[in-house]
Protein backbone atom coordinates (compact mmCIF):
# COMPACT_ATOMS: atom_id res chain seq x y z
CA UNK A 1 16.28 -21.08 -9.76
CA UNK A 2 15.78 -20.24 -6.18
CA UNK A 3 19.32 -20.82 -3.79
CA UNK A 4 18.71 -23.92 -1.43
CA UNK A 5 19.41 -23.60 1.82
CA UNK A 6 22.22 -25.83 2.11
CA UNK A 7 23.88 -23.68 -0.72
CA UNK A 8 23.43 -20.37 1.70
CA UNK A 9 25.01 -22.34 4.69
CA UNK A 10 27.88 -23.08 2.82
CA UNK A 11 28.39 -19.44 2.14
CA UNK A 12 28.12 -18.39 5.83
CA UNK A 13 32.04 -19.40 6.05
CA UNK A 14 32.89 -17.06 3.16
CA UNK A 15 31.87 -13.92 5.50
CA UNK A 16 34.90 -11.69 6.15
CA UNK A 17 34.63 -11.43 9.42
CA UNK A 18 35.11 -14.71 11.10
CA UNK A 19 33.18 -13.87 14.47
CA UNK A 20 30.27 -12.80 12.02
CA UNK A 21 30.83 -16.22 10.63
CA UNK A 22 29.87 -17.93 13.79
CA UNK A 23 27.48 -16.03 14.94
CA UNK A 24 25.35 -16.65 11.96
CA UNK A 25 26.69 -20.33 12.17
CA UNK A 26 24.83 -19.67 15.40
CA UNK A 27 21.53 -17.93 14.58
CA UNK A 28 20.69 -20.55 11.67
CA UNK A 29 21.25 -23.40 14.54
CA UNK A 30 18.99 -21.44 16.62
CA UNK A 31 16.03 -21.15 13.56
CA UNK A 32 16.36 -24.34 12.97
CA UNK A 33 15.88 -26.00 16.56
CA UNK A 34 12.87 -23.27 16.79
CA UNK A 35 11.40 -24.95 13.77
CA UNK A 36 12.02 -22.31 11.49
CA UNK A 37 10.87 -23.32 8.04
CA UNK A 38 13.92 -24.24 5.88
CA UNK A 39 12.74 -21.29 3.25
CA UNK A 40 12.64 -18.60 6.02
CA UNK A 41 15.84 -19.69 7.38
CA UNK A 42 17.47 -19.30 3.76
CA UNK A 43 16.26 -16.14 3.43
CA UNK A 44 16.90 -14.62 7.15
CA UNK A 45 20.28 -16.24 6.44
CA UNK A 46 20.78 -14.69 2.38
CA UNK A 47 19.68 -11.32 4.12
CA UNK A 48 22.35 -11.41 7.40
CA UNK A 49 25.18 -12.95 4.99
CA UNK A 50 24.56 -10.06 2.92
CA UNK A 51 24.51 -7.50 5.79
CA UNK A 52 27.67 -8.96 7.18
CA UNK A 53 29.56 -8.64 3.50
CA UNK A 54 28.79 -5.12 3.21
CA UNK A 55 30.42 -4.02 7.18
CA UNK A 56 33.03 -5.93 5.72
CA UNK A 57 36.06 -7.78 7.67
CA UNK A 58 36.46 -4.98 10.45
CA UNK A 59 33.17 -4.72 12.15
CA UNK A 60 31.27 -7.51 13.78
CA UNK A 61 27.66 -7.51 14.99
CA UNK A 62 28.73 -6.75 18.20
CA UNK A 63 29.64 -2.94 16.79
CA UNK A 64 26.22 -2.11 15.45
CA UNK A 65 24.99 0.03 17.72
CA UNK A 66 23.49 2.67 16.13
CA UNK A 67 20.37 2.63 13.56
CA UNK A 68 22.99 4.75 10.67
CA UNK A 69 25.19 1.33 10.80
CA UNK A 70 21.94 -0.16 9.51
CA UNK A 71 20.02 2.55 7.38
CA UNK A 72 23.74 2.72 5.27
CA UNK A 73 23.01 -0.55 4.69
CA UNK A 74 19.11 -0.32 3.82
CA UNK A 75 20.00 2.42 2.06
CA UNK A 76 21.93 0.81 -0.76
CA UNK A 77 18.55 -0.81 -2.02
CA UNK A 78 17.16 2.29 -2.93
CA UNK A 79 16.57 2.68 -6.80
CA UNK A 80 15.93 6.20 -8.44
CA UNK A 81 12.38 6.33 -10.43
CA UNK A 82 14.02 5.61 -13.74
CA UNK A 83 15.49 2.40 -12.44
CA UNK A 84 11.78 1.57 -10.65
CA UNK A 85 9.59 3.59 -11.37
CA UNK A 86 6.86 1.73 -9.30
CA UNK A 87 9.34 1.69 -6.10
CA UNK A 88 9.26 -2.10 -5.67
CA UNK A 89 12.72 -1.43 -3.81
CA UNK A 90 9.98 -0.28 -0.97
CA UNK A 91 9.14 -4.14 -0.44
CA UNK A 92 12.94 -4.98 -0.63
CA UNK A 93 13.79 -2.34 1.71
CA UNK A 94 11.51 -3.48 4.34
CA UNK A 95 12.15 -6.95 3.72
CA UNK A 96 15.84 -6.73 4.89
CA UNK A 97 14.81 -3.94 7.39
CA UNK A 98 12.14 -6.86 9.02
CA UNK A 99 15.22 -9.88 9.18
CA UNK A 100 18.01 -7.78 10.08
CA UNK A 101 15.46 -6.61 12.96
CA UNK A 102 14.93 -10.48 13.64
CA UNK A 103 18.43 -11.24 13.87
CA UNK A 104 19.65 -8.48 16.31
CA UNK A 105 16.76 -9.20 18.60
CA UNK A 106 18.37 -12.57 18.83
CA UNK A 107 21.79 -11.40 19.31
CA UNK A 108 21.03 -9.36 21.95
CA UNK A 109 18.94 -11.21 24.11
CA UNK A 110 19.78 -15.21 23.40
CA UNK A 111 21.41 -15.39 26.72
CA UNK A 112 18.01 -14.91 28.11
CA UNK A 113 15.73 -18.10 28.67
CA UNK A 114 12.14 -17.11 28.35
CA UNK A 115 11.50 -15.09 25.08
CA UNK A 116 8.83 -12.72 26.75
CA UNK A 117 11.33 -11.30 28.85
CA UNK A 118 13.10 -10.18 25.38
CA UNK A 119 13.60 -6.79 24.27
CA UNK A 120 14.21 -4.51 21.12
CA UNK A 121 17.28 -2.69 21.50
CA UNK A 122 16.91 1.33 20.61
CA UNK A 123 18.91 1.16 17.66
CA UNK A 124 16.46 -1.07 15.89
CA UNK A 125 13.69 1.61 16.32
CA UNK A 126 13.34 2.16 12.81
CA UNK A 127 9.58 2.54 11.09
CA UNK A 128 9.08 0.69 7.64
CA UNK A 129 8.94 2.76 4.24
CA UNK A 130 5.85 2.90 3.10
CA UNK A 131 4.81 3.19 -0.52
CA UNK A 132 1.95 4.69 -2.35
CA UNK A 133 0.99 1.34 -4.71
CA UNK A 134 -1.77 -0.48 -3.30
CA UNK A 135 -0.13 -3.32 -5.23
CA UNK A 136 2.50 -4.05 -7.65
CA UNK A 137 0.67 -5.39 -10.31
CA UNK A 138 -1.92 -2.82 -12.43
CA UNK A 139 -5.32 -4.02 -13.72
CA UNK A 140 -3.57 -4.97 -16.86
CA UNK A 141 -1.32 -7.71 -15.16
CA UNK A 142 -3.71 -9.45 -13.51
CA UNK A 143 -5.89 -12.51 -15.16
CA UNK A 144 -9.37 -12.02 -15.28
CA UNK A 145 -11.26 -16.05 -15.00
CA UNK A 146 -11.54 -16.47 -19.07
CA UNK A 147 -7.71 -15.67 -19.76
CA UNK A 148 -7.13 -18.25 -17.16
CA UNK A 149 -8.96 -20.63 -19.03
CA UNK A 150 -7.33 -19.55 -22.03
CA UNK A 151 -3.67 -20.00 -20.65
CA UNK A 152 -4.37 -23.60 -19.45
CA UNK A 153 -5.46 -25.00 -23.11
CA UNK A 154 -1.85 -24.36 -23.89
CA UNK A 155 -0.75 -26.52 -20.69
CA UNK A 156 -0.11 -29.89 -21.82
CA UNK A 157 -0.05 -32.24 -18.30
CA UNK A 158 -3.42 -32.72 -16.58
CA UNK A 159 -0.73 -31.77 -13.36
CA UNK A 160 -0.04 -28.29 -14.27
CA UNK A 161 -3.58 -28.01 -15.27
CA UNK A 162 -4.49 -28.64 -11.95
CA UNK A 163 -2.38 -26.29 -10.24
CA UNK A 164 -3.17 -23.69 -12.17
CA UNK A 165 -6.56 -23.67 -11.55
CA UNK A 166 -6.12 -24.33 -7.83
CA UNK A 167 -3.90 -20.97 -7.44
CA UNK A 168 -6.65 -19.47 -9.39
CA UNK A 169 -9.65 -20.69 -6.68
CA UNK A 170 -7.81 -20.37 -3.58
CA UNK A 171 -5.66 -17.46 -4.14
CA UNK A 172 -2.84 -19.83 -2.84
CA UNK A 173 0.83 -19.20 -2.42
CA UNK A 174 3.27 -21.73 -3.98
CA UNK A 175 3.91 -23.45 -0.93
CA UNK A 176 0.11 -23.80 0.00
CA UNK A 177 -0.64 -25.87 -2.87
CA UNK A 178 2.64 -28.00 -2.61
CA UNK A 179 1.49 -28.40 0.78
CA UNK A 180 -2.21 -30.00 0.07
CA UNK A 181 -2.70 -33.56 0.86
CA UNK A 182 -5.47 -35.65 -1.07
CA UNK A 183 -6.74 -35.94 2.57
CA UNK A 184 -7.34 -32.30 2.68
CA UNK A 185 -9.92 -32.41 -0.40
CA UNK A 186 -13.22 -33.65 0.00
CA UNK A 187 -15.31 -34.40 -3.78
CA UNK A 188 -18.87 -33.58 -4.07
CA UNK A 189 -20.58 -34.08 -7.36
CA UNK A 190 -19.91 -30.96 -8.72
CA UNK A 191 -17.21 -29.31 -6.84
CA UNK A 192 -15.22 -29.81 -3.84
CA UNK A 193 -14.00 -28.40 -0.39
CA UNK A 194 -11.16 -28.52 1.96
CA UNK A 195 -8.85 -27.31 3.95
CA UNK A 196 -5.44 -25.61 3.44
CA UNK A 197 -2.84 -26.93 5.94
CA UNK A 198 -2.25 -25.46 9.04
CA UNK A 199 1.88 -25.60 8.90
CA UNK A 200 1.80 -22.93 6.36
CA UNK A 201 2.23 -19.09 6.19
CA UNK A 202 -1.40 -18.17 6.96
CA UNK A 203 -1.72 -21.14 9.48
CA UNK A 204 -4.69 -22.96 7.00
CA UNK A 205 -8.49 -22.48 6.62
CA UNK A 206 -11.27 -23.07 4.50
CA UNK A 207 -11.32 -24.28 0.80
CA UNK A 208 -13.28 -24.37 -2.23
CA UNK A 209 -12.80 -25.84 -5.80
CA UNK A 210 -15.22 -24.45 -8.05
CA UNK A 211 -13.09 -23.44 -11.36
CA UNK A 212 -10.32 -26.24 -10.19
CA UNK A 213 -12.71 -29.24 -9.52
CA UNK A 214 -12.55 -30.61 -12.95
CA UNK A 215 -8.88 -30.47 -13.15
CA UNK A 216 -8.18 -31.83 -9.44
CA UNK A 217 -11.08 -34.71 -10.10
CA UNK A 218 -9.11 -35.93 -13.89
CA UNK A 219 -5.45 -35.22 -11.85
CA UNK A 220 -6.50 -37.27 -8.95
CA UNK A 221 -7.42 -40.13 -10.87
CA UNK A 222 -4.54 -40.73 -12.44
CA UNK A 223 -2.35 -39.76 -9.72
CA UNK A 224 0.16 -42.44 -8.28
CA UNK A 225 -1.64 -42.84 -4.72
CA UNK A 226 -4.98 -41.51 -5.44
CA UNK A 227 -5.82 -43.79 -2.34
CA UNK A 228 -3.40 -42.58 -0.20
CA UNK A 229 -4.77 -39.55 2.14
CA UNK A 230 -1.73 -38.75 3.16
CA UNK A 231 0.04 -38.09 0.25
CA UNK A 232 0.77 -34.79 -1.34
CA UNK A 233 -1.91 -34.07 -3.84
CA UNK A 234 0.71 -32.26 -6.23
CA UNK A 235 3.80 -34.74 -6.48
CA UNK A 236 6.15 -35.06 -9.12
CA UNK A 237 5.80 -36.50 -12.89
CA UNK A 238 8.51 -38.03 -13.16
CA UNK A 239 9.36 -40.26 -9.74
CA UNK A 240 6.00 -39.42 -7.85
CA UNK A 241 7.80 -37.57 -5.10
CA UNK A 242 6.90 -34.36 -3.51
CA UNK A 243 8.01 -30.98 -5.56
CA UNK A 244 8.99 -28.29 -3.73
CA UNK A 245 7.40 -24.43 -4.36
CA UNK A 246 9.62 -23.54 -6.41
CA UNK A 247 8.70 -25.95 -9.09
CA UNK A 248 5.45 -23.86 -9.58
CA UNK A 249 8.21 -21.03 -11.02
CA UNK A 250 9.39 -23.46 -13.01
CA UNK A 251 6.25 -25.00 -14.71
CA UNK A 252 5.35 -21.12 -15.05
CA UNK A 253 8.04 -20.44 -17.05
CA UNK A 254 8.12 -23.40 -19.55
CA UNK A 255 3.97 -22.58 -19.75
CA UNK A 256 5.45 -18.84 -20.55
CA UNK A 257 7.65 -19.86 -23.20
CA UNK A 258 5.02 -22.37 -24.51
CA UNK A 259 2.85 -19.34 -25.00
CA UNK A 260 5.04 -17.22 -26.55
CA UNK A 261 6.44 -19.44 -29.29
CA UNK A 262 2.56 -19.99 -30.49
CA UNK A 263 1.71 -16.20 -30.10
CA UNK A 264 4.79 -14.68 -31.60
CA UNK A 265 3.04 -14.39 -35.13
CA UNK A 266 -0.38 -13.28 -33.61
CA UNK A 267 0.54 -11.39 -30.62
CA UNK A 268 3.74 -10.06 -29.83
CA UNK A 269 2.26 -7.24 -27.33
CA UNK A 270 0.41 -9.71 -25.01
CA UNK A 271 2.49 -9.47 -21.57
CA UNK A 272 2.35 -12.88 -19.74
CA UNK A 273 2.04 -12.55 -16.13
CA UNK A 274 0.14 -14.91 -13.34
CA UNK A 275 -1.29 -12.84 -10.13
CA UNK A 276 -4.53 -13.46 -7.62
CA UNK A 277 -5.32 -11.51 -5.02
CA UNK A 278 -3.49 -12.81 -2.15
CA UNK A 279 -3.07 -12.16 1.13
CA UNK A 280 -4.75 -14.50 3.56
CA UNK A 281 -6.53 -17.48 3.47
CA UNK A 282 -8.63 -17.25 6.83
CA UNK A 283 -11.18 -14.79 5.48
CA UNK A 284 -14.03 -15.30 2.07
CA UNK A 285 -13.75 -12.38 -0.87
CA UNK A 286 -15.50 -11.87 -4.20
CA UNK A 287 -13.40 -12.32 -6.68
CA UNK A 288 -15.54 -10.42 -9.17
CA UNK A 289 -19.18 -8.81 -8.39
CA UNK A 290 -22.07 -8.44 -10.89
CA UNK A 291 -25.65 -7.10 -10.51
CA UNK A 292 -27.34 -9.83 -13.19
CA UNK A 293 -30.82 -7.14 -13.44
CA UNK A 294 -33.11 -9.12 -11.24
CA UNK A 295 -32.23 -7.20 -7.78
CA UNK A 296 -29.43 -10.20 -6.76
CA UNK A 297 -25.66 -9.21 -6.55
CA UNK A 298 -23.45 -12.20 -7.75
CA UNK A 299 -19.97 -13.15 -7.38
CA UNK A 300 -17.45 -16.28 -7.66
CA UNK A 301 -16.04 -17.47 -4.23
CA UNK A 302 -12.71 -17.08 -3.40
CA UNK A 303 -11.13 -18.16 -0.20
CA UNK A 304 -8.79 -14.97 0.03
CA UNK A 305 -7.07 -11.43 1.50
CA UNK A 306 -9.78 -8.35 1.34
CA UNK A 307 -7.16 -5.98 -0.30
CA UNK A 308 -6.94 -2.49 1.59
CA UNK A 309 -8.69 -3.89 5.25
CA UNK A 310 -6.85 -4.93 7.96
CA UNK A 311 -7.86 -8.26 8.72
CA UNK A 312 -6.11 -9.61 12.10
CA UNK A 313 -8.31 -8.90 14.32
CA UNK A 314 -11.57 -9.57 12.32
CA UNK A 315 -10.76 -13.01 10.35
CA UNK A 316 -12.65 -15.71 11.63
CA UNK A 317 -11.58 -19.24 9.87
CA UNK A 318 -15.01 -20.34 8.84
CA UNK A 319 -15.74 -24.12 7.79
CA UNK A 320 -15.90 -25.31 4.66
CA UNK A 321 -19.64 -26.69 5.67
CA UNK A 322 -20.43 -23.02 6.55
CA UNK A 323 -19.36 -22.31 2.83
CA UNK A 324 -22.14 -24.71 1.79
CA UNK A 325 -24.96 -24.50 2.91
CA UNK A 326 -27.64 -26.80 1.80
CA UNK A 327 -30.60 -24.35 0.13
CA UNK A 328 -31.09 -23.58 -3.76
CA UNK A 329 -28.63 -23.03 -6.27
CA UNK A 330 -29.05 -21.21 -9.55
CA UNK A 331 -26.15 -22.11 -11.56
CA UNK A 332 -26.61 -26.19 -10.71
CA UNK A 333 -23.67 -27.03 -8.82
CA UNK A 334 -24.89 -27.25 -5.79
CA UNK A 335 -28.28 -27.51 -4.17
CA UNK A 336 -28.11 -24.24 -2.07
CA UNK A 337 -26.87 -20.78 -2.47
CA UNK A 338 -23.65 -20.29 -1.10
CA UNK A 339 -23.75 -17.95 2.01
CA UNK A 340 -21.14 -15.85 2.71
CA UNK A 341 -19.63 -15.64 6.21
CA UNK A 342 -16.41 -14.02 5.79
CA UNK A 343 -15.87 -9.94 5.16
CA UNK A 344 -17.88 -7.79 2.96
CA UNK A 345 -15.88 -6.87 0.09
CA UNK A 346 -15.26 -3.43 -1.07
CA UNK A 347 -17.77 -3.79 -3.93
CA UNK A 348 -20.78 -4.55 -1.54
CA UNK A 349 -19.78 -2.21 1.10
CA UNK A 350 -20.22 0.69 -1.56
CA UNK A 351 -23.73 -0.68 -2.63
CA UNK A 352 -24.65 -0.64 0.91
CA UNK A 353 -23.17 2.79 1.08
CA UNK A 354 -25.19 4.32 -1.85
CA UNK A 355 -28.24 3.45 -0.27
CA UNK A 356 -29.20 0.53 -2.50
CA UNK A 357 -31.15 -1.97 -1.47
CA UNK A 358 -29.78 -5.20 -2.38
CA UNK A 359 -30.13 -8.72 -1.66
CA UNK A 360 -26.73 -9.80 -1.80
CA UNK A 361 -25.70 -14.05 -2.31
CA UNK A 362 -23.14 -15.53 -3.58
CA UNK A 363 -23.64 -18.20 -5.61
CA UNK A 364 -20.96 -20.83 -7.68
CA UNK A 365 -20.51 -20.13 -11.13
CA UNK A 366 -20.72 -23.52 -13.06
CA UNK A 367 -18.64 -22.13 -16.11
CA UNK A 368 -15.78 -24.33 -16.43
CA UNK A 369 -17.26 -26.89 -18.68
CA UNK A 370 -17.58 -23.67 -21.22
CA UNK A 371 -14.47 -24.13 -22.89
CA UNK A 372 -13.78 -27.77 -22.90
């Protein structure tokens, strides 16, 4: 289970140095008036506790002034390739490099009012690692749609259900589903659309609930304030209350073990793991493309991060009215095919690159009544 915040606090006094001590004491009092989420303050906080541990009890911040004070530090998160041989230590590596940066631009210019006027000091002029995996998970690890399917008939609560599904159609980090409101889902017959909030990581954007609708629709009607918009659309089973992200780990790994104890008879070699491609929620990506023989490319719709393109200065947040237009549908669920207004994914970039000539629409698959 996750550390809470209040339990990293504690741990600030514990710091052998005691003018280390305050100045954290300090830096989380200045995150938290800034309006610092409480799970970036816990880690910025985990990662300078940590930091100020390893200079130990005779060197404050004040005496790192050099980027080898640092580095010695970094440096003790490096794994040989037996240990990992993917080098996920990269991610780790940068991680602390990124909040250790965060912190000692604070330090050294707090006294100073306006934050533009700010700068890096030399000694923090140190580049990221970068690592050769376009991601950590191989083709192996990650769920195509009918495994997801498969996964959730062994989910008991019409809840879990729910969320699964919803991670699945909006390529959603934990805290973006926790997040939701019912107020930010809007039902049509056969599907629905919305909006992720805007106080998250990726700052909101358009939804849709294609594969999820069912699941959200059969939650939402039993749910304790179904008729409340301003209530979390996720809340708990047991006292109706708001869970926090890290209750998503949680349900994951009772759904894990679930899994296992049926398959251990049948299939012993099938590795349970839950990824979508994520990145950012501001742009639309295919989350699998076909050519169905009759000169149309099709895809489902998934509200997500183009994996390999850099994306901040071309994502436009597009409404969820733009997602839907109002023309014919194919597969039924709509009246209209679906246009597309967000990047071209890698897969119809290289048909327009051979030469082909392709119609290209997306359309919503109306699949997930297959399996019930």
């Amino acid at each position: 289970m996750p550390q809470k915040l209040t339990t990293t606090i504690n741990k600030i006094s514990q710091v052998p140095n005691s003018v280390n001590s305050l100045i954290i004491q300090e830096f989380q009092s200045y995150m938290q008036s800034g309006g610092c989420s409480e799970r970036n303050q816990n880690n910025n906080l985990k990662a300078i506790i940590a930091f100020g541990n390893f200079i130990g009890p005779d060197t404050s911040f004040y005496d790192i002034q050099s980027r080898e004070q640092i580095l010695r530090y970094l440096d003790t998160k490096i794994k040989n390739s037996h240990e990992d041989p993917e080098e996920k230590w990269i991610t780790t590596w940068n991680d602390y490099l990124n909040r250790i940066k965060l912190f000692f631009r604070w330090l050294t210019n707090k006294h100073i009012i306006n934050k533009s006027d700010w700068k890096t000091p030399d000694f923090l002029q140190i580049r990221e690692r970068r690592s050769k995996r376009r991601s950590p998970y191989s083709e192996n690890n990650i769920w195509d749609r009918e495994e997801l399917l498969t996964i959730i008939k062994y989910e008991p609560e019409i809840r879990n259900k729910a969320i699964l599904a919803l991670l699945w159609d909006l390529d959603a980090r934990n805290h973006e589903i926790t997040n939701l409101k019912i107020g930010n889902i809007r039902f049509r017959e056969r599907y629905a659309e919305g909006e992720i909030p805007h106080d998250t990581k990726t700052g909101g954007g358009p939804i849709l609930l294609t594969t999820s609708f069912p699941y959200v629709r059969d939650w939402l009607n039993k749910h304790p304030f179904k008729n409340t918009p301003q209530a979390r659309l996720i809340c708990s089973l047991r006292n109706s209350a708001p869970i926090k992200p890290e209750a998503l780990w949680v349900m994951m790994k009772q759904l894990k073990h679930r899994f296992q104890a049926c398959y251990a008879s049948n299939d012993s070699s099938y590795k349970f793991g839950f990824h979508t491609t994520t990145e950012t929620s501001s742009c639309l990506a295919t989350q699998a493309l076909t050519n169905n023989g009759d000169d149309r490319g099709r895809a489902d719709l998934g509200l997500g991060w183009i994996c390999g393109v850099n994306n901040q200065n071309d994502d436009q947040a597009q409404s969820a009215s733009a997602v839907t237009n109002q023309t014919a549908c194919t597969d039924g669920v709509v009246n209209g095919f679906v246009h597309w207004c967000g990047l071209w994914s890698k897969g119809c970039e290289a048909l327009i690159r051979s030469g082909q000539s392709l119609h290209i629409s997306i359309t919503i698959t109306n699949h997930y009544y297959d399996y019930h």
